[in-house]
PDB file of N, CA and C in Angstrom:
ATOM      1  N   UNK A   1      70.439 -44.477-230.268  1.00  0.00           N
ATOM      2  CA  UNK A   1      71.430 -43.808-231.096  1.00  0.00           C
ATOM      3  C   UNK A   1      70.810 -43.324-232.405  1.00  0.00           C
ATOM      4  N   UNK A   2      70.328 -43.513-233.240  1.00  0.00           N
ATOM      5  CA  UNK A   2      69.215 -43.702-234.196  1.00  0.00           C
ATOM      6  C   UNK A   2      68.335 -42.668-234.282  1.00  0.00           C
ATOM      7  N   UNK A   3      67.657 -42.185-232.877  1.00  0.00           N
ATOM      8  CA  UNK A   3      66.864 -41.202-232.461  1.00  0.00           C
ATOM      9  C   UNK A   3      67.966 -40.248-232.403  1.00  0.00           C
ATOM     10  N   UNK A   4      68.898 -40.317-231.520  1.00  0.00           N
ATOM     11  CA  UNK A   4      69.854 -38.990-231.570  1.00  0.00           C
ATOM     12  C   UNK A   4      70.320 -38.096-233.099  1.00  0.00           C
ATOM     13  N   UNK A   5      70.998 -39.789-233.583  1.00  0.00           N
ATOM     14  CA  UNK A   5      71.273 -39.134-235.124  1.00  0.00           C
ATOM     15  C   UNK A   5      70.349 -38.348-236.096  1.00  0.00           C
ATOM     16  N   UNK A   6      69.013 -38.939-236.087  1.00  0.00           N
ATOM     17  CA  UNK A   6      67.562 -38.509-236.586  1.00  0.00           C
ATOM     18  C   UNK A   6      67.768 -36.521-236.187  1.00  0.00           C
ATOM     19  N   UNK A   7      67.471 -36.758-234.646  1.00  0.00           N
ATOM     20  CA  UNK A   7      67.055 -35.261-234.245  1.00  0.00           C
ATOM     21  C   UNK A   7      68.645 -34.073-234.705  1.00  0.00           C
ATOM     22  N   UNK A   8      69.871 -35.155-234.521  1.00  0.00           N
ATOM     23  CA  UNK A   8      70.803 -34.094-235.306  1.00  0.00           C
ATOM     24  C   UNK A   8      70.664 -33.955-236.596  1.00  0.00           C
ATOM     25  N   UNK A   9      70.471 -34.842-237.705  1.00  0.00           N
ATOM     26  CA  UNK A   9      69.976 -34.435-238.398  1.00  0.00           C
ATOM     27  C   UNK A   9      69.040 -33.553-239.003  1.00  0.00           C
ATOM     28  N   UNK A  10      67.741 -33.045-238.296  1.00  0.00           N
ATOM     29  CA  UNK A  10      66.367 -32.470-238.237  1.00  0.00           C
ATOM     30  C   UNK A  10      67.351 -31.044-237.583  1.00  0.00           C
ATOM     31  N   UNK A  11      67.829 -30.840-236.993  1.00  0.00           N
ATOM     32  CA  UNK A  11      68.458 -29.665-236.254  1.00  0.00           C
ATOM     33  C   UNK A  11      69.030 -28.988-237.269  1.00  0.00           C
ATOM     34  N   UNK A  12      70.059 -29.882-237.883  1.00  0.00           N
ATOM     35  CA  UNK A  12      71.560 -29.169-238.900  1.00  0.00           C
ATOM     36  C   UNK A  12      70.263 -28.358-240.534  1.00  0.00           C
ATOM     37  N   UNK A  13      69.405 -29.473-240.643  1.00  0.00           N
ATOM     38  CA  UNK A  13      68.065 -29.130-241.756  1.00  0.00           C
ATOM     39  C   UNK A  13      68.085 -27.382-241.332  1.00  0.00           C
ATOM     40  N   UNK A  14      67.581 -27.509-240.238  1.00  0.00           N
ATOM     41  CA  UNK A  14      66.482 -26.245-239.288  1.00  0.00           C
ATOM     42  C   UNK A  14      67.645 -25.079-239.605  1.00  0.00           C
ATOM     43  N   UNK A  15      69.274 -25.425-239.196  1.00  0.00           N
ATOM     44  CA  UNK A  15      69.846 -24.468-239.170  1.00  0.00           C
ATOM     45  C   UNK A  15      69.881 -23.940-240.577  1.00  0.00           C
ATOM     46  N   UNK A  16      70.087 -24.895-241.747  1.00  0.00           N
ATOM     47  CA  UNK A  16      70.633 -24.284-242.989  1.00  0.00           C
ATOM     48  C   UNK A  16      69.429 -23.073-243.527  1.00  0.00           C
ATOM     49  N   UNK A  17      68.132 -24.137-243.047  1.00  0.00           N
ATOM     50  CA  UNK A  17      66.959 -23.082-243.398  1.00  0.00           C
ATOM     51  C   UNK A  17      66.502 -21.432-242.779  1.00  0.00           C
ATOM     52  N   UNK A  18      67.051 -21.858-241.158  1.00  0.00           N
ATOM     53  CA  UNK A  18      67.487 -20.665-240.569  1.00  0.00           C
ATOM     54  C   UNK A  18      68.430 -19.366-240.896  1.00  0.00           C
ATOM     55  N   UNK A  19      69.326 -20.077-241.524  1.00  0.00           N
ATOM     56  CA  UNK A  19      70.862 -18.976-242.025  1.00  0.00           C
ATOM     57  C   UNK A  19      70.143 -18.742-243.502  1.00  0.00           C
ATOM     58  N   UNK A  20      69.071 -19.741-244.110  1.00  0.00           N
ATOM     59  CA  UNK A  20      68.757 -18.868-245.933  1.00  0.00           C
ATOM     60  C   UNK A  20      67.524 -17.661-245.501  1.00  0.00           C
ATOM     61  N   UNK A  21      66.997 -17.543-244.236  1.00  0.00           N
ATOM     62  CA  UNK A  21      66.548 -16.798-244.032  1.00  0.00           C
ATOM     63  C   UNK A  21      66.311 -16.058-243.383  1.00  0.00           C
ATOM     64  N   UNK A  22      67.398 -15.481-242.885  1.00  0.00           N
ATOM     65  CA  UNK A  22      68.415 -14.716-241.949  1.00  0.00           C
ATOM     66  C   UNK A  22      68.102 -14.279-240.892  1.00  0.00           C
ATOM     67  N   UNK A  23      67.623 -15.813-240.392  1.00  0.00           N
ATOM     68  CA  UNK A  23      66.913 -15.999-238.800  1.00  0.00           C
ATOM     69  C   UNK A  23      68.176 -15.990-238.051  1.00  0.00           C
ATOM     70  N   UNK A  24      69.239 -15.256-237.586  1.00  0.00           N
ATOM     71  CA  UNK A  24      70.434 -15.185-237.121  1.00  0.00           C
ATOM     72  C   UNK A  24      69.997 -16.586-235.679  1.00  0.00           C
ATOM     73  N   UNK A  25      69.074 -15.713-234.807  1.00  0.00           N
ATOM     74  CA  UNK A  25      68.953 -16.115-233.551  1.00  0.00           C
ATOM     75  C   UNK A  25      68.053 -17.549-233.595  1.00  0.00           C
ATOM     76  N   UNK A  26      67.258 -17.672-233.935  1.00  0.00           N
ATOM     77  CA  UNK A  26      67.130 -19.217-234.566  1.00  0.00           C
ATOM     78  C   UNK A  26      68.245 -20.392-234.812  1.00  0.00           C
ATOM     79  N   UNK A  27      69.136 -19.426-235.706  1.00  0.00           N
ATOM     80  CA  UNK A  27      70.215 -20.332-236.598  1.00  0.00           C
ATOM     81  C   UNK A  27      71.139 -20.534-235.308  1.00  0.00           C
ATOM     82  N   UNK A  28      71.054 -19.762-234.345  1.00  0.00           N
ATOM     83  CA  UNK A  28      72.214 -19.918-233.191  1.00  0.00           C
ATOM     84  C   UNK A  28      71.870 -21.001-232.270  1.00  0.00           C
ATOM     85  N   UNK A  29      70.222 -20.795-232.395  1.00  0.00           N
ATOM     86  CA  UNK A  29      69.636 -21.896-231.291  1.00  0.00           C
ATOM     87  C   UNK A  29      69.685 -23.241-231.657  1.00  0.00           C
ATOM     88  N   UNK A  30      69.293 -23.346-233.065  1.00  0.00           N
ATOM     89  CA  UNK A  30      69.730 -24.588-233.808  1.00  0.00           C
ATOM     90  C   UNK A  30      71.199 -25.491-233.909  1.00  0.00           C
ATOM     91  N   UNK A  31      71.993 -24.235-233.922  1.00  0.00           N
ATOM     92  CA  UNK A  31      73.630 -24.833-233.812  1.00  0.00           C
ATOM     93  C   UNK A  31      73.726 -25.177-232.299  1.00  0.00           C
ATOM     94  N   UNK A  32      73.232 -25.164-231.387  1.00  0.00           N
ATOM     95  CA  UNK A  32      73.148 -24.968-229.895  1.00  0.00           C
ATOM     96  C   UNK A  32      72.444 -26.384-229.792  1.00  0.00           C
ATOM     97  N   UNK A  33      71.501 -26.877-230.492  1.00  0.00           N
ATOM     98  CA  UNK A  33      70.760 -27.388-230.548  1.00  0.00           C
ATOM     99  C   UNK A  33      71.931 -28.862-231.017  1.00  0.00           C
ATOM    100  N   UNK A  34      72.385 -28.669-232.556  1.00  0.00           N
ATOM    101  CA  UNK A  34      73.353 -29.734-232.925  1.00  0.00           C
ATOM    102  C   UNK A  34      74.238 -30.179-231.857  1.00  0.00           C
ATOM    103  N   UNK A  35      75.074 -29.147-231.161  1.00  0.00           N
ATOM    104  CA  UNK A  35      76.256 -29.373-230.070  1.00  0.00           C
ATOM    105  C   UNK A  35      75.425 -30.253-229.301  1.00  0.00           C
ATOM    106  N   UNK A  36      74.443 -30.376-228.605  1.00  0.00           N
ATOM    107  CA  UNK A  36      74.006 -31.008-227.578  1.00  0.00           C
ATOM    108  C   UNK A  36      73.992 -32.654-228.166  1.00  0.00           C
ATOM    109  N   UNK A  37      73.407 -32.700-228.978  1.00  0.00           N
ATOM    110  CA  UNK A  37      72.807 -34.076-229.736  1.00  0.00           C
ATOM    111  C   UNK A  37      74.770 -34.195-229.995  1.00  0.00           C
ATOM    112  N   UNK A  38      74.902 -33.760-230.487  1.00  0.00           N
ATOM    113  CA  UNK A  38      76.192 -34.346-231.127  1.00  0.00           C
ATOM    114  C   UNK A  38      77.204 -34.514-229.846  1.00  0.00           C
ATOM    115  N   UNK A  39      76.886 -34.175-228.566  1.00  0.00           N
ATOM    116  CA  UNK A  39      77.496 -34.501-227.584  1.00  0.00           C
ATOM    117  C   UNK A  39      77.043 -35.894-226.633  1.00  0.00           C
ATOM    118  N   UNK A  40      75.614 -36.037-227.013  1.00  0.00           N
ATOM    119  CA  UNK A  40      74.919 -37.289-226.338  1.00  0.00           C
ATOM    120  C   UNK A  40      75.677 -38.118-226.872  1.00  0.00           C
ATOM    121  N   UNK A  41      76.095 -38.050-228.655  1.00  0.00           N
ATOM    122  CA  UNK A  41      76.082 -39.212-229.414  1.00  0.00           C
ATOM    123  C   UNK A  41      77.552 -39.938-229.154  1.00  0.00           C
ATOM    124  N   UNK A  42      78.406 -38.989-228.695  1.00  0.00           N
ATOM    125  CA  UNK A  42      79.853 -39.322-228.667  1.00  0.00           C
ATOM    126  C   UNK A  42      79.821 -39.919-227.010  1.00  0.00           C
ATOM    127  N   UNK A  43      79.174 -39.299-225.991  1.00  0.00           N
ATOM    128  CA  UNK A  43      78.888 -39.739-224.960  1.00  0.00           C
ATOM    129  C   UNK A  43      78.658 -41.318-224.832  1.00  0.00           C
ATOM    130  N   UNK A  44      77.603 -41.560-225.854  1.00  0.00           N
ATOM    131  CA  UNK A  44      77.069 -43.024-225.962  1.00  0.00           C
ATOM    132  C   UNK A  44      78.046 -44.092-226.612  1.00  0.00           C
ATOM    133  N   UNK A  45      79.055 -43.378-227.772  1.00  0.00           N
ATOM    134  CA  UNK A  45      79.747 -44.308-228.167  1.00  0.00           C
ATOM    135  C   UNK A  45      81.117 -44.504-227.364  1.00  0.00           C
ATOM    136  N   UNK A  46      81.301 -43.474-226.907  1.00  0.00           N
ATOM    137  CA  UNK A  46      82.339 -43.824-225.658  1.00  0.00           C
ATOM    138  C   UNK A  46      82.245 -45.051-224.341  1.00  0.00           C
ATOM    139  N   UNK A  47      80.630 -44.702-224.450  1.00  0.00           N
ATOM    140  CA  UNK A  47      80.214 -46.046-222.881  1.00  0.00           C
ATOM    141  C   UNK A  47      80.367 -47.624-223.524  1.00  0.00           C
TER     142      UNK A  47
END
């Protein structure tokens, strides 16, 4: 869980830096990137 939170964290970073430098398609892959992790994490606390 720890690792998940870590890499969402490191993702949401990537995006803000993505959108200050108007990496649109980056910033999309990154938010793409959060949904997943942030879906493991609810996954795990549900089991």
């Amino acid at each position: 869980m720890k690792d998940l939170t870590r890499q969402y964290e490191i993702a949401k970073q990537n995006s803000k830096e993505f959108m200050k430098n108007g990496q649109i398609s980056a910033y999309l892959n990154a938010l793409l990137e959060m949904n997943r992790y942030k879906r493991l994490m609810v996954a795990i606390v549900a089991n």
